[in-house]
PDB file of N, CA and C in Angstrom:
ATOM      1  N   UNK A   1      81.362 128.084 183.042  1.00  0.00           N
ATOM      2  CA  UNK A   1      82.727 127.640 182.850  1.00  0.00           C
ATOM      3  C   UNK A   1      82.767 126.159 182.484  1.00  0.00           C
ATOM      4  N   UNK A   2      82.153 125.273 182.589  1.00  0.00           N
ATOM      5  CA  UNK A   2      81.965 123.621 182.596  1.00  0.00           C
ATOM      6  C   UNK A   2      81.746 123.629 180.895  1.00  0.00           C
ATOM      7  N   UNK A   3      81.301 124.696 180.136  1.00  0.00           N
ATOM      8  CA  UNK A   3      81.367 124.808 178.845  1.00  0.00           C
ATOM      9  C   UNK A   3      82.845 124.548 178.292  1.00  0.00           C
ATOM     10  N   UNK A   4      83.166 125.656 178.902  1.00  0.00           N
ATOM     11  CA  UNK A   4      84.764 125.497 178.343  1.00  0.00           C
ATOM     12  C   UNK A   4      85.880 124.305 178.931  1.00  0.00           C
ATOM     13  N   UNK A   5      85.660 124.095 179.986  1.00  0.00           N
ATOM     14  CA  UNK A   5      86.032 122.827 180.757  1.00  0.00           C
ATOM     15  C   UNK A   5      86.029 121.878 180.127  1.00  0.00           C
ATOM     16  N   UNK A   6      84.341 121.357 179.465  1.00  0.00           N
ATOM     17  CA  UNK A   6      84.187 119.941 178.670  1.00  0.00           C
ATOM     18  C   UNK A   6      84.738 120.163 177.043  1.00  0.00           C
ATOM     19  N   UNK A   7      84.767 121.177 176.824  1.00  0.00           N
ATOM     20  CA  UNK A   7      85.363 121.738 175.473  1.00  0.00           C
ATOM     21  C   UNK A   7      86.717 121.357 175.799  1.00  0.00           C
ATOM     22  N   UNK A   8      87.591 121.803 176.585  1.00  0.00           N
ATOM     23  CA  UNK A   8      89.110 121.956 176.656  1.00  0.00           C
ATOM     24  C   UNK A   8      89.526 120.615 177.001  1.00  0.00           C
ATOM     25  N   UNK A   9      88.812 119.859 177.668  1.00  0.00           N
ATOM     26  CA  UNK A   9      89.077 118.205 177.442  1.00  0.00           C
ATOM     27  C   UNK A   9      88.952 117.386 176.159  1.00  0.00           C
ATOM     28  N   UNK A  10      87.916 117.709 175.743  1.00  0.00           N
ATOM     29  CA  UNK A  10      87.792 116.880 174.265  1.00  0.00           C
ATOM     30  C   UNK A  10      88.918 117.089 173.457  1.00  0.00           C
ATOM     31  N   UNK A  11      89.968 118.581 173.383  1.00  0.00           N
ATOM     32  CA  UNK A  11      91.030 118.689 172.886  1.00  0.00           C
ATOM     33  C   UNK A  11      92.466 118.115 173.382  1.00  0.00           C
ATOM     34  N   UNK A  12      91.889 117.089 174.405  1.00  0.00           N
ATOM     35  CA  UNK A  12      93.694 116.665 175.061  1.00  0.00           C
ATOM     36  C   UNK A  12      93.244 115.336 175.644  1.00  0.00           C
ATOM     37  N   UNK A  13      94.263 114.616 175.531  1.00  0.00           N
ATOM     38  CA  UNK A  13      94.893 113.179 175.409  1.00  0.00           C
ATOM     39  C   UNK A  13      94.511 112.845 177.065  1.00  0.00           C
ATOM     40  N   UNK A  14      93.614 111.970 177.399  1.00  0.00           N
ATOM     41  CA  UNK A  14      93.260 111.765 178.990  1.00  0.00           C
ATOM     42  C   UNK A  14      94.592 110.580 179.256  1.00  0.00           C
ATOM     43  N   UNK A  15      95.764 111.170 180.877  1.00  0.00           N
ATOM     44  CA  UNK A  15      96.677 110.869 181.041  1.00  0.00           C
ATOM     45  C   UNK A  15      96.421 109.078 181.419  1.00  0.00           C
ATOM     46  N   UNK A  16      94.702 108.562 181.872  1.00  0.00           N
ATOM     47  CA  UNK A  16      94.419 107.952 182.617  1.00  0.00           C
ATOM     48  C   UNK A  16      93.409 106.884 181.513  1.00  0.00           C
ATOM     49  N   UNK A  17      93.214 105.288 181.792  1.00  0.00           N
ATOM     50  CA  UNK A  17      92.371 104.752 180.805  1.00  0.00           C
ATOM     51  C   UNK A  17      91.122 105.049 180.892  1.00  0.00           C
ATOM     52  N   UNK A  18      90.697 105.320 181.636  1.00  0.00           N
ATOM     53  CA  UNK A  18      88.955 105.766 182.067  1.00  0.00           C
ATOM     54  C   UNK A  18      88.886 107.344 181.314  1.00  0.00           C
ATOM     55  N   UNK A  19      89.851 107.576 181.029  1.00  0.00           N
ATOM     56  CA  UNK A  19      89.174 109.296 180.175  1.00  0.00           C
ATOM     57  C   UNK A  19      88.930 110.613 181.167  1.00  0.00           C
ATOM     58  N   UNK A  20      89.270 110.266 182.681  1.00  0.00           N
ATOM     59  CA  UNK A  20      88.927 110.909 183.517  1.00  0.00           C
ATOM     60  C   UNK A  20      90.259 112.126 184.282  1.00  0.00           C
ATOM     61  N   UNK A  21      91.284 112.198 183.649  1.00  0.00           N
ATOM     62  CA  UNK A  21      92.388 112.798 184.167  1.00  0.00           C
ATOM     63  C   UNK A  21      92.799 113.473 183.194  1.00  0.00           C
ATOM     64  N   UNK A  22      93.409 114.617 183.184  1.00  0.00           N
ATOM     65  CA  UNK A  22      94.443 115.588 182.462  1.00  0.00           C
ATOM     66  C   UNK A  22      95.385 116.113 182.709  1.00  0.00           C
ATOM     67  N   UNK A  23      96.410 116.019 181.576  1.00  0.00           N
ATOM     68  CA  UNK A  23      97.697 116.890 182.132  1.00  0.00           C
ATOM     69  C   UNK A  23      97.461 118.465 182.232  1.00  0.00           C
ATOM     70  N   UNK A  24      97.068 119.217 183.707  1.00  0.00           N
ATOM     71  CA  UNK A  24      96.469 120.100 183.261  1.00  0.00           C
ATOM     72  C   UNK A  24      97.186 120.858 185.213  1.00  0.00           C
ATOM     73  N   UNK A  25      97.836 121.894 185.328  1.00  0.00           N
ATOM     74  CA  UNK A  25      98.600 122.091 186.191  1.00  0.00           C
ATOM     75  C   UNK A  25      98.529 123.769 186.688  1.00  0.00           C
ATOM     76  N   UNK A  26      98.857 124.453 187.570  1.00  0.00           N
ATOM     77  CA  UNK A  26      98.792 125.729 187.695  1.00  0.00           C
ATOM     78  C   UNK A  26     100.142 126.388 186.957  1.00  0.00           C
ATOM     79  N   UNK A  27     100.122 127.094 185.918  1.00  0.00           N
ATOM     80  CA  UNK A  27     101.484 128.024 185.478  1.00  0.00           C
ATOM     81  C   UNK A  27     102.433 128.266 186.351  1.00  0.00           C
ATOM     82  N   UNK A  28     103.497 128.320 186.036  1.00  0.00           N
ATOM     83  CA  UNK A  28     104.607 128.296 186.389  1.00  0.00           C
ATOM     84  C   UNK A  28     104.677 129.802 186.975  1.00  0.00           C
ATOM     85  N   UNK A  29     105.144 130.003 185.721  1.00  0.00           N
ATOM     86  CA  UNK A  29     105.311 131.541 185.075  1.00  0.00           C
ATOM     87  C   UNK A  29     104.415 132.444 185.303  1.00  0.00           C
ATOM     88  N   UNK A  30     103.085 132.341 185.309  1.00  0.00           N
ATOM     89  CA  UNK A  30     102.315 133.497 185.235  1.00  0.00           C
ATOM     90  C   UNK A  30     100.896 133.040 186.097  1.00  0.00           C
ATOM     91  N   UNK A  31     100.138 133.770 186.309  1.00  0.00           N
ATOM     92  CA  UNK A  31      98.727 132.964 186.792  1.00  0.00           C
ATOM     93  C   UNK A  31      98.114 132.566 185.919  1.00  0.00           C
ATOM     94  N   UNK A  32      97.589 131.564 186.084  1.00  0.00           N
ATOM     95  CA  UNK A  32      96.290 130.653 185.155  1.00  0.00           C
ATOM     96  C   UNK A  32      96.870 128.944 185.023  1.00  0.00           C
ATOM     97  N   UNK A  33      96.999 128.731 183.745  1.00  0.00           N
ATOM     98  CA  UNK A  33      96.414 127.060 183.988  1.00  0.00           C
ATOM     99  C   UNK A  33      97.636 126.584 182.278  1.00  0.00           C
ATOM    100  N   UNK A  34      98.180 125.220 182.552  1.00  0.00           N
ATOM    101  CA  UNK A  34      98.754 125.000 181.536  1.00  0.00           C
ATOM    102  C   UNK A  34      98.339 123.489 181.620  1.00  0.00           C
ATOM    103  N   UNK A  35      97.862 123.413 180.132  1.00  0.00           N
ATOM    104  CA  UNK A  35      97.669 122.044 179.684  1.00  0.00           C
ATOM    105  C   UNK A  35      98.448 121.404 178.338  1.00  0.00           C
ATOM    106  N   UNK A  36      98.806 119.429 178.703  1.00  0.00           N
ATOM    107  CA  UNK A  36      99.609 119.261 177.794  1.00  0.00           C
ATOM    108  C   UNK A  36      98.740 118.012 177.644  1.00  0.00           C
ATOM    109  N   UNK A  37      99.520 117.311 176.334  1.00  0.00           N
ATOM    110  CA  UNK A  37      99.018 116.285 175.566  1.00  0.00           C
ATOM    111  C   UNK A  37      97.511 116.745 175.030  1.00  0.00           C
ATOM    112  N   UNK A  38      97.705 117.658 173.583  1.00  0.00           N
ATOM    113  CA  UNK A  38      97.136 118.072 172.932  1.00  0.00           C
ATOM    114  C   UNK A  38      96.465 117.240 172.203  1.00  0.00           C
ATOM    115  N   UNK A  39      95.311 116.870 172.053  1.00  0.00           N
ATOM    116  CA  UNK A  39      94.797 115.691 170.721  1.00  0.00           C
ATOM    117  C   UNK A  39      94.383 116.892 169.315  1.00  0.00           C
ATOM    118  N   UNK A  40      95.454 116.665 168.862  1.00  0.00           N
ATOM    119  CA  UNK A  40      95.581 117.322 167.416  1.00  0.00           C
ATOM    120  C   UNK A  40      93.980 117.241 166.714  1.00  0.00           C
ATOM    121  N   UNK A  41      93.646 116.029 166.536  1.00  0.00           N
ATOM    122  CA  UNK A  41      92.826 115.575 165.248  1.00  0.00           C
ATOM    123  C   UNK A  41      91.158 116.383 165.660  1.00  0.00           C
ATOM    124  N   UNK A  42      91.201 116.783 167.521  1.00  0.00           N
ATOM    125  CA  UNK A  42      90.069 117.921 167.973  1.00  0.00           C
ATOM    126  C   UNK A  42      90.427 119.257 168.410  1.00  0.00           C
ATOM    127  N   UNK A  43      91.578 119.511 168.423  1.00  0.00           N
ATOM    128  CA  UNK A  43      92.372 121.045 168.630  1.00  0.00           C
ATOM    129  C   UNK A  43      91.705 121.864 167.723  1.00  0.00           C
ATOM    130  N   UNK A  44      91.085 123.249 168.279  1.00  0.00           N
ATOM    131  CA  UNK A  44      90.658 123.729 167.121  1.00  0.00           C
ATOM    132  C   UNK A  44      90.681 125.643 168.269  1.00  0.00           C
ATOM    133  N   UNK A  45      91.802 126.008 168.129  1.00  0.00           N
ATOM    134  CA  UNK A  45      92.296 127.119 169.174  1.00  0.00           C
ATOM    135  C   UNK A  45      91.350 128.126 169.150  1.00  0.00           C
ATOM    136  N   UNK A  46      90.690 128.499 167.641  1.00  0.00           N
ATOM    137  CA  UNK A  46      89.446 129.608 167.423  1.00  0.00           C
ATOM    138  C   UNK A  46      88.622 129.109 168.586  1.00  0.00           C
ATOM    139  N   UNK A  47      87.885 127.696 168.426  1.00  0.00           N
ATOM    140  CA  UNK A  47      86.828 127.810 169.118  1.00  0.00           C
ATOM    141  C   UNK A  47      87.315 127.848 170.911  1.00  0.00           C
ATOM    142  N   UNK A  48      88.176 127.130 170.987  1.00  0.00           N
ATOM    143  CA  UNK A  48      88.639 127.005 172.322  1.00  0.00           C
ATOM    144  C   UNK A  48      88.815 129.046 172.858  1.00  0.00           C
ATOM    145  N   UNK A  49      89.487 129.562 172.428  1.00  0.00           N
ATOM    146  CA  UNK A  49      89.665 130.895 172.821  1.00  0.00           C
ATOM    147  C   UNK A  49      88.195 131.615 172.695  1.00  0.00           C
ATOM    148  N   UNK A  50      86.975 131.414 171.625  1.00  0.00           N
ATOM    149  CA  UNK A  50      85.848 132.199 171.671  1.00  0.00           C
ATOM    150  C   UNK A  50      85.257 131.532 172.683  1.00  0.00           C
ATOM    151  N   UNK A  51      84.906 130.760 173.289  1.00  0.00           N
ATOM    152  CA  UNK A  51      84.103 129.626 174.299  1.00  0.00           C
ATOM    153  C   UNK A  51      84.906 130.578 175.582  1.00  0.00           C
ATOM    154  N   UNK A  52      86.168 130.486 175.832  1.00  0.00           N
ATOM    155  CA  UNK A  52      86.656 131.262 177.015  1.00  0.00           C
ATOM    156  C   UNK A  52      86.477 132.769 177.050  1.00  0.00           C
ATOM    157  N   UNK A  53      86.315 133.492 175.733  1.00  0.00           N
ATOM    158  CA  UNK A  53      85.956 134.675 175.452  1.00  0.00           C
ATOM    159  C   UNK A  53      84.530 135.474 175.843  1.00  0.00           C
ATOM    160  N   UNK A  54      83.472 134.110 175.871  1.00  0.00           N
ATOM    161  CA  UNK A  54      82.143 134.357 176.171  1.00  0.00           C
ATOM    162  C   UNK A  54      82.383 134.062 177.354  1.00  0.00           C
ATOM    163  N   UNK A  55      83.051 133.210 178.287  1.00  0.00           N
ATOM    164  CA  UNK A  55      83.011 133.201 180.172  1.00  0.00           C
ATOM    165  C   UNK A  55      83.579 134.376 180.653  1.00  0.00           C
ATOM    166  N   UNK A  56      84.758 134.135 180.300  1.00  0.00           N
ATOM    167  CA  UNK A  56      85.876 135.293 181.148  1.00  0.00           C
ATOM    168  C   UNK A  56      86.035 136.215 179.934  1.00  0.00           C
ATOM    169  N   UNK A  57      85.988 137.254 179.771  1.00  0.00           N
ATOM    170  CA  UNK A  57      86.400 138.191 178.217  1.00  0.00           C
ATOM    171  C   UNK A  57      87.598 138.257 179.016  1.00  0.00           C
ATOM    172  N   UNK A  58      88.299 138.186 180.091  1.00  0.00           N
ATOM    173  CA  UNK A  58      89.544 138.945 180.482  1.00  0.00           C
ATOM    174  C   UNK A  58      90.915 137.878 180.604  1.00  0.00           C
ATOM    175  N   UNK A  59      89.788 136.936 180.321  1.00  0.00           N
ATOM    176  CA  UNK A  59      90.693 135.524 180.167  1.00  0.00           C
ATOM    177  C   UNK A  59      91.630 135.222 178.666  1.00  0.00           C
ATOM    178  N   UNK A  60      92.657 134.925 178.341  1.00  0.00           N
ATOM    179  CA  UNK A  60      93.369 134.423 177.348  1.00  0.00           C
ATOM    180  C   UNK A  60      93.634 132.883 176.958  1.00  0.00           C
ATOM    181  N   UNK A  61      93.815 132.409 175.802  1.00  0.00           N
ATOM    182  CA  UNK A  61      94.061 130.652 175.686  1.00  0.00           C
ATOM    183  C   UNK A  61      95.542 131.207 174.993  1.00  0.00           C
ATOM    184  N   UNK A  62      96.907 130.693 174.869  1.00  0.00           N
ATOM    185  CA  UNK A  62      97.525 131.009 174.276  1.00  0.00           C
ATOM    186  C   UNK A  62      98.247 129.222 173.936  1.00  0.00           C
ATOM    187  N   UNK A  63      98.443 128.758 172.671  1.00  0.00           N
ATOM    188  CA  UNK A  63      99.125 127.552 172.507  1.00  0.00           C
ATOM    189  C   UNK A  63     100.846 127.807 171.783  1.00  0.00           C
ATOM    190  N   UNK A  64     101.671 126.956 172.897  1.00  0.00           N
ATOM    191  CA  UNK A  64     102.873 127.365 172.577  1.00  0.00           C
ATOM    192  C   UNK A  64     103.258 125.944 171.926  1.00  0.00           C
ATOM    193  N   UNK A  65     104.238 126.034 170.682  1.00  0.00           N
ATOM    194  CA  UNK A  65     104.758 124.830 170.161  1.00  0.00           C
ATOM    195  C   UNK A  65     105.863 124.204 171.126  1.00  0.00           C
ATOM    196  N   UNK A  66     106.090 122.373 170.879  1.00  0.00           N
ATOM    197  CA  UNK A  66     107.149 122.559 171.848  1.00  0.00           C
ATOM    198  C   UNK A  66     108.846 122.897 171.362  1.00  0.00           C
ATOM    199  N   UNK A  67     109.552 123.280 171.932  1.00  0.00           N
ATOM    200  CA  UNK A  67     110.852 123.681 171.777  1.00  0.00           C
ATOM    201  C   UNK A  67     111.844 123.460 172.071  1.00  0.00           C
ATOM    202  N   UNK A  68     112.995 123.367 171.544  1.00  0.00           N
ATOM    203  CA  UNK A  68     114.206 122.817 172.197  1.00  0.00           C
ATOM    204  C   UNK A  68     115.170 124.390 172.413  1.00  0.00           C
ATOM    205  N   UNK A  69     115.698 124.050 173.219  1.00  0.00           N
ATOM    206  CA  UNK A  69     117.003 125.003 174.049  1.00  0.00           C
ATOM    207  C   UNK A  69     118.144 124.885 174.567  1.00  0.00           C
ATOM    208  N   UNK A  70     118.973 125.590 174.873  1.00  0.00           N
ATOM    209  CA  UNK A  70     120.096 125.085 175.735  1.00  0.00           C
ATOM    210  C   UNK A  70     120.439 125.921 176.865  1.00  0.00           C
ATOM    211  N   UNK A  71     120.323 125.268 178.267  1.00  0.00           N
ATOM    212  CA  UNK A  71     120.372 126.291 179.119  1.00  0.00           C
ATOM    213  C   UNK A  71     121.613 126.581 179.453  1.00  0.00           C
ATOM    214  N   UNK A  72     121.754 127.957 179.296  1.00  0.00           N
ATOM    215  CA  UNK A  72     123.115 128.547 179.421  1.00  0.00           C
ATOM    216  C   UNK A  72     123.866 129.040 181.067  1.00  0.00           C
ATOM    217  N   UNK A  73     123.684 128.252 181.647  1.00  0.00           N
ATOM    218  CA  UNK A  73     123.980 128.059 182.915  1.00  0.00           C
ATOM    219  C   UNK A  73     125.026 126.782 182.946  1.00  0.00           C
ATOM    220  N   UNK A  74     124.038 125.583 182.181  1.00  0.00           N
ATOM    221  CA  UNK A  74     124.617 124.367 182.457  1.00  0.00           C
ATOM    222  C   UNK A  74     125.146 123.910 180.785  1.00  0.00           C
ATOM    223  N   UNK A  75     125.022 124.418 180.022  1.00  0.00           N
ATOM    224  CA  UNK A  75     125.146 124.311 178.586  1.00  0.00           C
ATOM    225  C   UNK A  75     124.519 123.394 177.980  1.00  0.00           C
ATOM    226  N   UNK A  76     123.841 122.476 178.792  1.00  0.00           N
ATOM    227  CA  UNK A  76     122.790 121.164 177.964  1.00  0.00           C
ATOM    228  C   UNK A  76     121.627 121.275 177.280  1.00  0.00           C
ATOM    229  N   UNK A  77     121.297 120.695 176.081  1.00  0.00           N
ATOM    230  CA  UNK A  77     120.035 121.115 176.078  1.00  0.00           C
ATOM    231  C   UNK A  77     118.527 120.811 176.974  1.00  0.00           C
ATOM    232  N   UNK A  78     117.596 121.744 176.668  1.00  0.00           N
ATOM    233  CA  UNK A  78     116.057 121.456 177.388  1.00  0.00           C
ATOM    234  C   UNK A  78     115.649 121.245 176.260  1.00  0.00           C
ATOM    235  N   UNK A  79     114.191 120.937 176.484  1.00  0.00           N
ATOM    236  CA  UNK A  79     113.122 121.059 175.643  1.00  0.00           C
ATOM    237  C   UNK A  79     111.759 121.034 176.679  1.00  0.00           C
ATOM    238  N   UNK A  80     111.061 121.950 175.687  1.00  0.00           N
ATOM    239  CA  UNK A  80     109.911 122.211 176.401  1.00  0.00           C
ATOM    240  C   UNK A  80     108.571 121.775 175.351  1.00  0.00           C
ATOM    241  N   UNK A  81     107.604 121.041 176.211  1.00  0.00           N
ATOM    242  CA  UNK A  81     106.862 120.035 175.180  1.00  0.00           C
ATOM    243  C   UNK A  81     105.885 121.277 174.869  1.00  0.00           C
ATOM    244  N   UNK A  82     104.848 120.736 174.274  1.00  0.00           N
ATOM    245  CA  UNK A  82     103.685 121.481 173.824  1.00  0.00           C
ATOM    246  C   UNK A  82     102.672 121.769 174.524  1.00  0.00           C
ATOM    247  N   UNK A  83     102.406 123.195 174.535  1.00  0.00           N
ATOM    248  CA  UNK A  83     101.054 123.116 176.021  1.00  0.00           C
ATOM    249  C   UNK A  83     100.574 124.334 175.525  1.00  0.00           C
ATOM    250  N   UNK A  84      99.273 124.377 176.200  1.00  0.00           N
ATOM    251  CA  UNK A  84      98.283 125.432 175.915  1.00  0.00           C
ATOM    252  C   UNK A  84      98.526 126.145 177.402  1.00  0.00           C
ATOM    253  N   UNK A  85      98.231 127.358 177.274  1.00  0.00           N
ATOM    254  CA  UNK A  85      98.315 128.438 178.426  1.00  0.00           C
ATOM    255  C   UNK A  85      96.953 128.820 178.141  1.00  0.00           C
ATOM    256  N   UNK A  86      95.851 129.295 179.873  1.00  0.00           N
ATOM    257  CA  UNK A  86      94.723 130.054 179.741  1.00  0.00           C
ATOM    258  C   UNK A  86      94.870 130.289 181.071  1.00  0.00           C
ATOM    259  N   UNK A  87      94.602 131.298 180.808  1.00  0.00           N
ATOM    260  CA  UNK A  87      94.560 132.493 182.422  1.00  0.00           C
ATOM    261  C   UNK A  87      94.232 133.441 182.148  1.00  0.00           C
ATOM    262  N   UNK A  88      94.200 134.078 183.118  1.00  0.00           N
ATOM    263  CA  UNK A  88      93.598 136.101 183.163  1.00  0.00           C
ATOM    264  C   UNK A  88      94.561 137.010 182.212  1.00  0.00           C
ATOM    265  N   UNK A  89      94.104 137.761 181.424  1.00  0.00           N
ATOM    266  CA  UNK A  89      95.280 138.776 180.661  1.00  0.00           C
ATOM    267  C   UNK A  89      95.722 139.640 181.676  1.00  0.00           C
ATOM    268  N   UNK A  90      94.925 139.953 182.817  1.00  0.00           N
ATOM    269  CA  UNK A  90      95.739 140.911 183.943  1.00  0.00           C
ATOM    270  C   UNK A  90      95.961 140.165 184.911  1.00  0.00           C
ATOM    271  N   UNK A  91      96.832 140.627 186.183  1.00  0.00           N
ATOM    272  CA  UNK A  91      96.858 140.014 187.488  1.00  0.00           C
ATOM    273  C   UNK A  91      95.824 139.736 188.603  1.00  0.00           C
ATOM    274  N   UNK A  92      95.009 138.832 187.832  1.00  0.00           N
ATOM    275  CA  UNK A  92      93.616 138.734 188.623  1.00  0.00           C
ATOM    276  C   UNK A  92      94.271 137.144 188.774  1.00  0.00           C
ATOM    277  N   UNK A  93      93.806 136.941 189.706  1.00  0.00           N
ATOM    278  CA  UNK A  93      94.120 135.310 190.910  1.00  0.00           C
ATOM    279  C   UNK A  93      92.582 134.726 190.822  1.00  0.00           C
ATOM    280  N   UNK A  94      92.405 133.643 189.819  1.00  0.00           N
ATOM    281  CA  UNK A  94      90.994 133.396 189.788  1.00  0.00           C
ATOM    282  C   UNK A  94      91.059 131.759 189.718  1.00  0.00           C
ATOM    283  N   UNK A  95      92.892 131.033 189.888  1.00  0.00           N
ATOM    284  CA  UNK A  95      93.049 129.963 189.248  1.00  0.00           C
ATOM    285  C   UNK A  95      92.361 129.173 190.307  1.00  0.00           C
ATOM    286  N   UNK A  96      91.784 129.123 191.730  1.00  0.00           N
ATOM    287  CA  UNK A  96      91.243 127.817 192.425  1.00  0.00           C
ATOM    288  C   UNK A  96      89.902 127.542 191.941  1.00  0.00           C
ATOM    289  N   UNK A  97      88.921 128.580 191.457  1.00  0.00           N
ATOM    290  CA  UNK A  97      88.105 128.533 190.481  1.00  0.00           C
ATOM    291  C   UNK A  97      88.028 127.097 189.724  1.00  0.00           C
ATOM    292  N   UNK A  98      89.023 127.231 188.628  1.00  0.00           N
ATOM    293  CA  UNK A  98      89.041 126.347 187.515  1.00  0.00           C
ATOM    294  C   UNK A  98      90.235 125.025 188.263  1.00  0.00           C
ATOM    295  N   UNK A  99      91.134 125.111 188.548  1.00  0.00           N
ATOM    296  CA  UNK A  99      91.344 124.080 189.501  1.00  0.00           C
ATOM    297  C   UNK A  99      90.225 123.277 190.153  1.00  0.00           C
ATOM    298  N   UNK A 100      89.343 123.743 190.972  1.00  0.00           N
ATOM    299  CA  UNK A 100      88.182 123.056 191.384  1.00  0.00           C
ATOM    300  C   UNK A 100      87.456 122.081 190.696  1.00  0.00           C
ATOM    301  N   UNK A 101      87.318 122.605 189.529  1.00  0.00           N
ATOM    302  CA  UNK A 101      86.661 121.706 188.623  1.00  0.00           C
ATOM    303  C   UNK A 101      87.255 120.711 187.819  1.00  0.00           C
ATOM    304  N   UNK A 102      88.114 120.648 187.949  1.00  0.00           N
ATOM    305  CA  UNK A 102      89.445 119.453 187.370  1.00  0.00           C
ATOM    306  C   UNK A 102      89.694 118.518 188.923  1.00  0.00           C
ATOM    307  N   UNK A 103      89.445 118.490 190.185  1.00  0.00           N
ATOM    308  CA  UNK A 103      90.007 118.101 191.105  1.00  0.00           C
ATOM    309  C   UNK A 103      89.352 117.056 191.631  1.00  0.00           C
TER     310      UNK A 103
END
């Protein structure tokens, strides 16, 4: 997993000057892992998803653009920034795993 770990860093913006931190959090929504501040110019989603494909085959990378909305509760708009999703395609609980290694 430290394959895909040092891979999935080289693709995102370290929050910290030392290079040592990521915006990188447990899903909200679903189990697994959401990361933001994408560095475009090393983003490269093929390899990032085959690298997780050879650890976990049951694992997914999914990258969502960010978006604007209006929540219809309060009528204002949101927006939701840009982040990559990777977690289990089924309900497998494997996120302290990869948490660990970010911590």
């Amino acid at each position: 997993m430290d394959v895909f770990i040092e891979l999935l860093k080289s693709m995102l913006i370290p929050t910290n000057a030392e290079g040592t931190h990521f915006a990188l959090k447990r899903s909200e929504k679903r189990e697994g892992f959401c990361a933001k501040f994408i560095n475009h110019s090393a983003f490269d989603l093929s390899k990032l998803e085959a690298t997780l494909q050879s650890i976990k085959p049951d694992w997914k990378v999914l990258h969502f653009e960010a978006s604007k909305s209006f929540d219809q509760k309060t009528g204002k708009p949101m927006s939701s920034p840009e982040r990559l999703y990777f977690g289990p395609s089924k309900e497998i609980d494997e996120t302290d795993e990869i948490l660990n290694l970010f911590g």
